[in-house]
N, C-alpha and C. Protein backbone atom coordinates (compact mmCIF):
# COMPACT_ATOMS: atom_id res chain seq x y z
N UNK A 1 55.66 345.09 97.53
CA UNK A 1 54.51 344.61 96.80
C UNK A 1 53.48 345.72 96.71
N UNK A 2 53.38 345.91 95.29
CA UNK A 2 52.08 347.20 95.72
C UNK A 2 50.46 346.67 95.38
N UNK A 3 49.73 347.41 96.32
CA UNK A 3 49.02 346.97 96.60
C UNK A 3 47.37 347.98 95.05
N UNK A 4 46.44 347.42 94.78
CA UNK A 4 45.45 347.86 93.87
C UNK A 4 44.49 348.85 94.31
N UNK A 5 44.52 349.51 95.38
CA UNK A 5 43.87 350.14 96.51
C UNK A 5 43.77 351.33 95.72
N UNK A 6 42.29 351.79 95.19
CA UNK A 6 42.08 352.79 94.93
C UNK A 6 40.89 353.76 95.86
N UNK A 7 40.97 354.93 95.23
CA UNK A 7 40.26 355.76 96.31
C UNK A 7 38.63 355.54 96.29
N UNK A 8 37.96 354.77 95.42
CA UNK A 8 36.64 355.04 95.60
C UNK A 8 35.67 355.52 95.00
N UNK A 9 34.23 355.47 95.09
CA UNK A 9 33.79 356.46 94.45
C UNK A 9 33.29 357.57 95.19
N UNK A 10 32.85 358.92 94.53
CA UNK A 10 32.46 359.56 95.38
C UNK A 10 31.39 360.10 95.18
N UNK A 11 30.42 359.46 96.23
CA UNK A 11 28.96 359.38 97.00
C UNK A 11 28.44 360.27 97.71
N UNK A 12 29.42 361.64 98.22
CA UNK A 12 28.79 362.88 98.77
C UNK A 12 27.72 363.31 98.24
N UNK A 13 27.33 363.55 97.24
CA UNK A 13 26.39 364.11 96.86
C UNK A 13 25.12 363.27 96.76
N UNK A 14 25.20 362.29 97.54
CA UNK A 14 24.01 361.52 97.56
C UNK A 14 23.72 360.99 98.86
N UNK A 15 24.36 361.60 99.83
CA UNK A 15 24.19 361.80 101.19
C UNK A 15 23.03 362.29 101.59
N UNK A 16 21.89 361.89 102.45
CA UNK A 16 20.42 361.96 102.64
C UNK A 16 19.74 362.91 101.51
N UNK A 17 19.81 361.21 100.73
CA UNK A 17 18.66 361.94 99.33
C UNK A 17 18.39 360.25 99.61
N UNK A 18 17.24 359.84 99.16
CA UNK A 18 16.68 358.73 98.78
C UNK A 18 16.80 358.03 97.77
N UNK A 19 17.29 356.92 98.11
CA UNK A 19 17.68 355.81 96.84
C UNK A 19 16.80 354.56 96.84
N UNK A 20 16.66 354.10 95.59
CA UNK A 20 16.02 352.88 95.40
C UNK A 20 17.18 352.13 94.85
N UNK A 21 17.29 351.26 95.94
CA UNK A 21 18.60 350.25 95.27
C UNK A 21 18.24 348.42 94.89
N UNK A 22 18.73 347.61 93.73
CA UNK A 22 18.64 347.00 93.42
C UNK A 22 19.87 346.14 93.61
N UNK A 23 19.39 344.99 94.62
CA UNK A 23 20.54 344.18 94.80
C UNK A 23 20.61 342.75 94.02
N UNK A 24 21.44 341.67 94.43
CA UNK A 24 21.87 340.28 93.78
C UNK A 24 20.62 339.48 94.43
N UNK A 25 20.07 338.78 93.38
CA UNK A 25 18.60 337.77 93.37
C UNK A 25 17.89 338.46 93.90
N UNK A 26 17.73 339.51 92.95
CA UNK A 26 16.37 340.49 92.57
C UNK A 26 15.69 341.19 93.75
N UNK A 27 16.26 341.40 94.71
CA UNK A 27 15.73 342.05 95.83
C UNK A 27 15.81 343.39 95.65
N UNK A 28 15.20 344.21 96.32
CA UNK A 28 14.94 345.97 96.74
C UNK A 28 14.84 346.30 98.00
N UNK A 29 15.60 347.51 97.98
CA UNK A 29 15.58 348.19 99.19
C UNK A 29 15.56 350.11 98.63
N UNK A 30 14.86 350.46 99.19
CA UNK A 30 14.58 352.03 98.94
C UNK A 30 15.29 352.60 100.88
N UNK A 31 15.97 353.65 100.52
CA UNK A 31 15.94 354.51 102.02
C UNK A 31 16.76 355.67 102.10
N UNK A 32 17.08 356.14 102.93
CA UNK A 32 18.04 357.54 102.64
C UNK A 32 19.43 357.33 103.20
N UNK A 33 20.55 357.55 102.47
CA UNK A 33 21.63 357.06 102.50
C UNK A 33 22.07 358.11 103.29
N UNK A 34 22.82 357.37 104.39
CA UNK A 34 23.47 358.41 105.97
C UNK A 34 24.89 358.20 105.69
N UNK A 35 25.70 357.26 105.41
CA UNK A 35 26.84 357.04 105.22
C UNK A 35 27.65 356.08 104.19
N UNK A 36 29.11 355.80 104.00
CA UNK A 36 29.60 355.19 102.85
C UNK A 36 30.40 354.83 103.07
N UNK A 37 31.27 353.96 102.49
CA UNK A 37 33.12 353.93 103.02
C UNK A 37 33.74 353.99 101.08
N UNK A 38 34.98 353.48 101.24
CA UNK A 38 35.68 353.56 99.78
C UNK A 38 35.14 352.33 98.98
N UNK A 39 34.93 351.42 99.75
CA UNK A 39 34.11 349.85 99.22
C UNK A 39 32.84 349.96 98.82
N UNK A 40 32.11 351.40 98.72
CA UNK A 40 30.90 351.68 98.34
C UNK A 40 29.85 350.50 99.19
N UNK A 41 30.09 350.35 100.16
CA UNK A 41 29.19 349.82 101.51
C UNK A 41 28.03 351.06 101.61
N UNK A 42 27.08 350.86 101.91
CA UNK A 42 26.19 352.56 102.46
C UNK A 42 25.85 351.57 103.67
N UNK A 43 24.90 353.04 104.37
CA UNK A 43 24.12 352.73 105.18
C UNK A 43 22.93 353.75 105.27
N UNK A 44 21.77 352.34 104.69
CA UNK A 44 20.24 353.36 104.40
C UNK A 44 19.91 353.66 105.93
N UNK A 45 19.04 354.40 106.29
CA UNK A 45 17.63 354.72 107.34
C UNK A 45 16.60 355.09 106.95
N UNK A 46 15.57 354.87 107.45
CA UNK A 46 14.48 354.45 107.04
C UNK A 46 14.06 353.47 105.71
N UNK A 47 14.89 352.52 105.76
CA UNK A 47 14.79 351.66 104.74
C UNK A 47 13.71 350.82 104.52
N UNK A 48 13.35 350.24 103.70
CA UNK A 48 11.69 349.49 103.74
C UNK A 48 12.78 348.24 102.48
N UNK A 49 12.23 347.35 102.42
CA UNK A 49 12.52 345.93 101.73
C UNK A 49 11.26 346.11 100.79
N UNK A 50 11.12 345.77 99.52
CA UNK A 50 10.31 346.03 98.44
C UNK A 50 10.23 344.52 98.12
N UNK A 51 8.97 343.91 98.58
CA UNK A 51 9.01 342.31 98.40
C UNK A 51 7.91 342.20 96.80
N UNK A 52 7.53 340.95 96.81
CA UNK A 52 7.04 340.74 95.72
C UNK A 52 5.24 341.52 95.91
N UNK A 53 4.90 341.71 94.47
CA UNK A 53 3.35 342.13 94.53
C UNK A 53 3.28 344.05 94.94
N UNK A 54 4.86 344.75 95.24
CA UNK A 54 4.42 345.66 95.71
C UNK A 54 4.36 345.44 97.00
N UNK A 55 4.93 345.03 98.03
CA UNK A 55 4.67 344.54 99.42
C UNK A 55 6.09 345.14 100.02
N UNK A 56 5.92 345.91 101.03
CA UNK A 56 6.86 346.33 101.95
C UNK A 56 6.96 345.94 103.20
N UNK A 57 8.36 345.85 103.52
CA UNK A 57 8.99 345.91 104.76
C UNK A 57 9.49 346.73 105.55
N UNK A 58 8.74 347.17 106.62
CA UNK A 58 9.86 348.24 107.30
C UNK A 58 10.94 347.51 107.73
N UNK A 59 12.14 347.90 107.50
CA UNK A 59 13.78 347.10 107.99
C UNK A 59 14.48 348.32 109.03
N UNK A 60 14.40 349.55 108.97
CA UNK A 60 15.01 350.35 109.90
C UNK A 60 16.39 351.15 108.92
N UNK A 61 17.35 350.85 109.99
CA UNK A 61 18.59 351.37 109.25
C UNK A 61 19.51 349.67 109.31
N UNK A 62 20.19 350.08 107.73
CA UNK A 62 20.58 348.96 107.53
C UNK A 62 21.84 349.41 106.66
N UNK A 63 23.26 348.36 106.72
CA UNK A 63 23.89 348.47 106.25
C UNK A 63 24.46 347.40 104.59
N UNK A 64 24.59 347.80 103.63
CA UNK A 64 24.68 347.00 102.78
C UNK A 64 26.08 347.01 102.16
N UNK A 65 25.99 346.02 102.00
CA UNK A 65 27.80 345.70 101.45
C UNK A 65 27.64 345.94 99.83
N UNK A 66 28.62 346.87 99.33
CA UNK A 66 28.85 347.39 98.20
C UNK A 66 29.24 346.11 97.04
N UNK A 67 29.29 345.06 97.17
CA UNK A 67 29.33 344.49 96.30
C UNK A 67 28.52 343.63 95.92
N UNK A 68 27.22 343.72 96.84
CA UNK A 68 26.17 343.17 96.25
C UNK A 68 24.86 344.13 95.74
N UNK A 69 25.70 345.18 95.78
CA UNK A 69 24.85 345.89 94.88
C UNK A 69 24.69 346.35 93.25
N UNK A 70 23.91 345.75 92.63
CA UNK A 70 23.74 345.65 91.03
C UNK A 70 23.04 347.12 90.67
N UNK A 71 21.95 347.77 90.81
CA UNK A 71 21.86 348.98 90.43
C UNK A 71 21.25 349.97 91.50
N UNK A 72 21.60 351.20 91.22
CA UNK A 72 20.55 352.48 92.66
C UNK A 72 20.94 353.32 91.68
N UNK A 73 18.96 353.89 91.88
CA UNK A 73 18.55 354.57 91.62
C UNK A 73 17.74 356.22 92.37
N UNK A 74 18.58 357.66 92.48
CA UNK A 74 18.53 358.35 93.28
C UNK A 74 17.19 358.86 92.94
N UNK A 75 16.12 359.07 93.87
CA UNK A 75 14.90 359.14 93.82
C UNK A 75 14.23 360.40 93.90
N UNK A 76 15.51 361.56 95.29
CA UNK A 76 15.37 362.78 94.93
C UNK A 76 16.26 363.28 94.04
N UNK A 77 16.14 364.79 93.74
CA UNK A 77 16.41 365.28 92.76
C UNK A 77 18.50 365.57 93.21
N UNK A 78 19.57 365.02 92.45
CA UNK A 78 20.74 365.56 92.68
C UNK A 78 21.49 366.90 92.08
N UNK A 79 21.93 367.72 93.21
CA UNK A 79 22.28 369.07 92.49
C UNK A 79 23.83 368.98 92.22
């Protein structure tokens, strides 16, 4: 049986640069991306939660599951 297992995307180059990411029922999270897997999972640090009005959360380091993520946006500059 073969299996649909592909390799991924590839996210090196966005390894501690700062992202503003947009997840499922309109939430935000901005932070600097330390790590990834092939499931496009990251894991921000120094992440902050972007609530309503402009209102932040410090959250720390946090890991987010790649499929609830709808858009990110890289905040520093990518070479």
């Amino acid at each position: 049986m073969a299996t649909k297992q592909g390799y991924g995307a590839d996210l090196a180059k966005y390894l501690d640069k700062r992202l503003d990411i947009t997840l499922n029922s309109n939430r935000k999270v901005a932070g600097i991306m330390k790590g990834y897997d092939q499931f496009m999972n990251i894991v921000l640090d120094h992440a902050i939660e972007i609530l309503k009005d402009d209102e932040t959360r410090q959250i720390g380091t946090v890991v987010i599951r790649g499929n609830s993520i709808i858009l990110w946006q890289s905040i520093d500059k990518i070479e």
